[in-house]
Protein backbone atom coordinates (compact mmCIF):
# COMPACT_ATOMS: atom_id res chain seq x y z
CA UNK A 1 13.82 -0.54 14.22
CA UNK A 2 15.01 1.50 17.07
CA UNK A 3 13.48 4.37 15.68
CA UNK A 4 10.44 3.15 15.34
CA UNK A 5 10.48 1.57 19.26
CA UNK A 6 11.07 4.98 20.54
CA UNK A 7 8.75 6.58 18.55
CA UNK A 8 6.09 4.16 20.03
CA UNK A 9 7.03 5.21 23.53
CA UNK A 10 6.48 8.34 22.81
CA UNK A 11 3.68 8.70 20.55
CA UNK A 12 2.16 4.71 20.89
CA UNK A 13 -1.25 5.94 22.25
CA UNK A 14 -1.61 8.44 18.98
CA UNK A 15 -3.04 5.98 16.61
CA UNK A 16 -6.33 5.17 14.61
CA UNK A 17 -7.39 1.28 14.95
CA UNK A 18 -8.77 -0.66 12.12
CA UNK A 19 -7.13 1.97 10.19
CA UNK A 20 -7.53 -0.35 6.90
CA UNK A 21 -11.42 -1.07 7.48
CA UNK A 22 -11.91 2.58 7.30
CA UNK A 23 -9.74 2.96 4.35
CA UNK A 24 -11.32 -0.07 2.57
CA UNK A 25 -15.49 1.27 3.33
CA UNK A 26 -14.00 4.49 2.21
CA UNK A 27 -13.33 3.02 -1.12
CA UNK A 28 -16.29 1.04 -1.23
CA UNK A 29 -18.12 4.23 -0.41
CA UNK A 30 -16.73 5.52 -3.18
CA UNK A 31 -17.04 3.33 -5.77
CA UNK A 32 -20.76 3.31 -4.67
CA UNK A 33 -21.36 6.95 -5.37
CA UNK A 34 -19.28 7.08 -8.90
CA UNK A 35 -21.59 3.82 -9.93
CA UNK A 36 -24.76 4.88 -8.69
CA UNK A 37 -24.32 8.83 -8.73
CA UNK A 38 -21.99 9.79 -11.27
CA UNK A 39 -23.07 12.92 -11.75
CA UNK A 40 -21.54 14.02 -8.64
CA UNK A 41 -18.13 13.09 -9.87
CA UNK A 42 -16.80 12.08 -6.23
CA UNK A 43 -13.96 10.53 -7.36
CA UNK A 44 -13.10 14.09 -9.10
CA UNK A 45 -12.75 15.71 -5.86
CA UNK A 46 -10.76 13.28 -4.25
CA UNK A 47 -7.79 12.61 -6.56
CA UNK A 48 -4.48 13.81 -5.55
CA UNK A 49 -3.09 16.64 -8.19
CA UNK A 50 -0.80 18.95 -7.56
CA UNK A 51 -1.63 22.34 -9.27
CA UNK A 52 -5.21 21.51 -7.29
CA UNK A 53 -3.49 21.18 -4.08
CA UNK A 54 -1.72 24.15 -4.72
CA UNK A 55 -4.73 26.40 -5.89
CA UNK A 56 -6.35 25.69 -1.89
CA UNK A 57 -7.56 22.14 -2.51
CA UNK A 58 -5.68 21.03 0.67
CA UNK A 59 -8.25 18.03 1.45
CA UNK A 60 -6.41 16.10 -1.69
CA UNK A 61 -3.68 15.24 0.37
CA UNK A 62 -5.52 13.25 2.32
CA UNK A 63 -8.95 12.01 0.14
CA UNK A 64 -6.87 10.34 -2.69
CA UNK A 65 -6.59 7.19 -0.22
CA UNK A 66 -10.15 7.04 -0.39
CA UNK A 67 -10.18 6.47 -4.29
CA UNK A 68 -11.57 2.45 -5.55
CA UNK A 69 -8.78 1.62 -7.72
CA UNK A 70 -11.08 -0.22 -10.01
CA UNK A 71 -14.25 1.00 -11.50
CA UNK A 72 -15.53 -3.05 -11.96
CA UNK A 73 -17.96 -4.44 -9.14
CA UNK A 74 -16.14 -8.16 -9.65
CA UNK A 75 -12.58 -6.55 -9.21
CA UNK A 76 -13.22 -3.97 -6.69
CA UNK A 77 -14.83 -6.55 -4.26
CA UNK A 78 -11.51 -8.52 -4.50
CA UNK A 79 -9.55 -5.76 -4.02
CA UNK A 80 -10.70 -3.91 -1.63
CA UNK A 81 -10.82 -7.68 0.44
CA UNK A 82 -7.06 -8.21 -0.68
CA UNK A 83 -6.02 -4.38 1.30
CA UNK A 84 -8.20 -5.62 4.19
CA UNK A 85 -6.44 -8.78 4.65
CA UNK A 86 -2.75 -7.55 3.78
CA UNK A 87 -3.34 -3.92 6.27
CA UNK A 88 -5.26 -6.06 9.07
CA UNK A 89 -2.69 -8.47 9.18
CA UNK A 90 0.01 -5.76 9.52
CA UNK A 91 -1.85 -4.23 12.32
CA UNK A 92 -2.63 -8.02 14.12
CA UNK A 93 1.14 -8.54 14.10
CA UNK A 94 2.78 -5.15 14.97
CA UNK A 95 -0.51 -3.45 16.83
CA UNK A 96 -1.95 0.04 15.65
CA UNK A 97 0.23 2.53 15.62
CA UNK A 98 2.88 0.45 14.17
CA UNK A 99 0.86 0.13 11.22
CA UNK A 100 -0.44 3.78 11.25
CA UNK A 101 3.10 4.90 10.91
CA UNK A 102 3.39 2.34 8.30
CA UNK A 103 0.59 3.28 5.87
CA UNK A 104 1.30 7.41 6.94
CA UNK A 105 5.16 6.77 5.84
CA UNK A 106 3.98 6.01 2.58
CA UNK A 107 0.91 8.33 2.26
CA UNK A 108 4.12 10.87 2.62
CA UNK A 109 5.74 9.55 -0.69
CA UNK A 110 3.00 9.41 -2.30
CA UNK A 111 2.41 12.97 -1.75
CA UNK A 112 6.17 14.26 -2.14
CA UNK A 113 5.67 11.95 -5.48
CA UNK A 114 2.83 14.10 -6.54
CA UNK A 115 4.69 17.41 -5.83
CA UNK A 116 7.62 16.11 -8.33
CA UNK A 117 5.02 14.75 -10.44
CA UNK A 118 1.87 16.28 -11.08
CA UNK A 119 0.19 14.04 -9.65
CA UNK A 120 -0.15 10.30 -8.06
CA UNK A 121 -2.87 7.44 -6.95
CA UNK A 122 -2.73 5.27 -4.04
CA UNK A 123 -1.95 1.94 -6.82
CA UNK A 124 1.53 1.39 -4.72
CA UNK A 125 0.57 2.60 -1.60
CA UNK A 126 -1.68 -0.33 -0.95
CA UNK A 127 0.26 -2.51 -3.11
CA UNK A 128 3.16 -1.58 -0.20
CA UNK A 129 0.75 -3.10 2.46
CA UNK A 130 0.85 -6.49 0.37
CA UNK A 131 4.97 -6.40 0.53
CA UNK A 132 4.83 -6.24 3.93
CA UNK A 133 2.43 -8.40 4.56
CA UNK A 134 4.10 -10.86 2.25
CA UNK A 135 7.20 -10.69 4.38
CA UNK A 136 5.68 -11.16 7.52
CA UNK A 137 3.34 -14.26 6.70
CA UNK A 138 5.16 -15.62 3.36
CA UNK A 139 3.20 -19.15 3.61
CA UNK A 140 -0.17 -17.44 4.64
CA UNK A 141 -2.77 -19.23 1.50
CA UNK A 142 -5.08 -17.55 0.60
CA UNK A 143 -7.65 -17.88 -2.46
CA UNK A 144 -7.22 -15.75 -5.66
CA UNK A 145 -10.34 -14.51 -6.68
CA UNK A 146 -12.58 -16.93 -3.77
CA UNK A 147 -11.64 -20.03 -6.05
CA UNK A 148 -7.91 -20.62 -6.52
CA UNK A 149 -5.58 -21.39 -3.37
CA UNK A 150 -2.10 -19.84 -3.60
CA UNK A 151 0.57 -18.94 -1.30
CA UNK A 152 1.13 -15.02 -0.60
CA UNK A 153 4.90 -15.01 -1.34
CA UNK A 154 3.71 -16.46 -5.07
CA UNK A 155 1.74 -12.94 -5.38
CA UNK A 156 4.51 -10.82 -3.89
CA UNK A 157 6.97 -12.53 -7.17
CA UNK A 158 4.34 -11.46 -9.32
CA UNK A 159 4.00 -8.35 -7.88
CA UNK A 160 7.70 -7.64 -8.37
CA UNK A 161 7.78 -8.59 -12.04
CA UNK A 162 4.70 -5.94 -12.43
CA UNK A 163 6.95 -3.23 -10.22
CA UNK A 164 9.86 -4.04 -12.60
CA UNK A 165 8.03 -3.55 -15.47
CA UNK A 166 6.81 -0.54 -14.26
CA UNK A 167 10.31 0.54 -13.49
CA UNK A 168 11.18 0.41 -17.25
CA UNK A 169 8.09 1.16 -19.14
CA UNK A 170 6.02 3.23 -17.47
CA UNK A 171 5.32 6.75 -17.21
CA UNK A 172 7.47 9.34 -15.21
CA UNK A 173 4.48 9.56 -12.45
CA UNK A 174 4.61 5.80 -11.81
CA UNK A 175 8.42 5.80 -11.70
CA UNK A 176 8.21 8.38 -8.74
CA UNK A 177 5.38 6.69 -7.17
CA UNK A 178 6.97 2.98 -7.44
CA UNK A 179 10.43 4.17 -6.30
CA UNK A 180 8.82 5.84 -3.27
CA UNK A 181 6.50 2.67 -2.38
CA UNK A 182 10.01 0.48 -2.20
CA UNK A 183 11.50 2.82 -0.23
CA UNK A 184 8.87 2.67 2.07
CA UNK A 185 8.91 -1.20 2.37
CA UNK A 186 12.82 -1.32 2.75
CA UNK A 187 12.04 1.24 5.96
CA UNK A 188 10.65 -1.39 7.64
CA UNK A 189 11.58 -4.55 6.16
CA UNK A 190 15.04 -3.68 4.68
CA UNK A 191 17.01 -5.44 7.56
CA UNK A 192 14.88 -8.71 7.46
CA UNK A 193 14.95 -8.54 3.90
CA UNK A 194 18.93 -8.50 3.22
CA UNK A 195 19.32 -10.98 6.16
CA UNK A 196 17.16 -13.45 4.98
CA UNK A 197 18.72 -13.32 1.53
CA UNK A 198 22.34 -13.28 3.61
CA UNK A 199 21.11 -16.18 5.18
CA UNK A 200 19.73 -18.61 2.08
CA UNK A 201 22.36 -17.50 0.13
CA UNK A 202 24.58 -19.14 2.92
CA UNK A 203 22.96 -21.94 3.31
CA UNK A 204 23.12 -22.71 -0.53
CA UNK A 205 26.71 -22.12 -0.09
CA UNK A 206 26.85 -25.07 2.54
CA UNK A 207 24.74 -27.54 0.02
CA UNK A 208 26.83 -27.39 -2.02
């Protein structure tokens, strides 16, 4: 990613570390107030909407990342440790503004999805961090839901079945916001990606 390398020269020391951690107690934070204080409707002011945005609510284009994508206290704790682990391992292996530009890239698609739109979540935003992680460590185990030991690459399959489905039955918002969250990954993966598939496709070729 030449791009990106110069980009680093220039810019490398303009970056936030332990971006995700901040993103992930922002969620928690959250989640907190809507359980515990719901009568301040956080998550109201927060969501990313469009006709909002364009009535002066400017602070939507950034406080939608902040938003717990579930409203369960079982599923939000694995959730929000699932982002952690996929965005810190992103930032372990390329270093912090690497991943800033990462996670900002698709903050941007998420937003131009929300101007086309009406409107948009972060869903495939993070779900973007677990590609990439997924591509970068595709052995890494980990344990679904603390109990159950499974490979990451067995998630990412999953994953792309849900994308897919996504794809061809769900609403015009999620088609945007899906579409935008792959064309984020293949930014920064898409060279890997076909060459590896180059690559075992070749070698199939040769067992045979």
């Amino acid at each position: 990613m030449n791009w990106l390398d110069k980009l680093e020269r220039k810019c490398g020391r303009v970056a936030i570390p332990n971006l995700m951690f901040l993103i992930v107690c922002g969620m928690f934070t959250v989640f907190l107030c809507d359980l515990l204080l719901p009568q301040l409707q956080v998550s109201y002011w927060l969501y990313l909407d469009r006709g909002l945005v364009l009535q002066g609510q400017v602070w939507r284009l950034l406080t939608f990342i902040f938003l717990p994508t579930s409203t369960s206290p079982i599923w939000i704790i694995f959730s929000l440790y699932f982002y952690y682990l996929a965005g810190s391992g992103l930032e372990s292996q390329w270093g912090a503004f690497r991943f800033n530009v990462y996670y900002l890239v698709g903050m941007s698609g998420t937003i131009i999805g929300a101007m086309i739109t009406g409107g948009a979540d972060n869903t495939y935003l993070n779900l973007s961090l677990f590609f990439g992680f997924a591509a970068l460590f595709p052995n890494f185990q980990m344990l679904l839901f603390f109990i159950i030991p499974i490979k990451i690459k067995y998630l990412a399959y999953l994953d792309a079945l849900l994308f897919l489905a996504g794809l061809i039955f769900g609403t015009w918002s999620q088609l945007v916001a899906i579409l935008f969250s792959i064309l984020n990954f293949l930014l920064f993966f898409g060279g890997d990606f076909f060459r590896n598939i180059r690559q075992t496709i070749k070698y199939r070729k040769r067992q045979k």
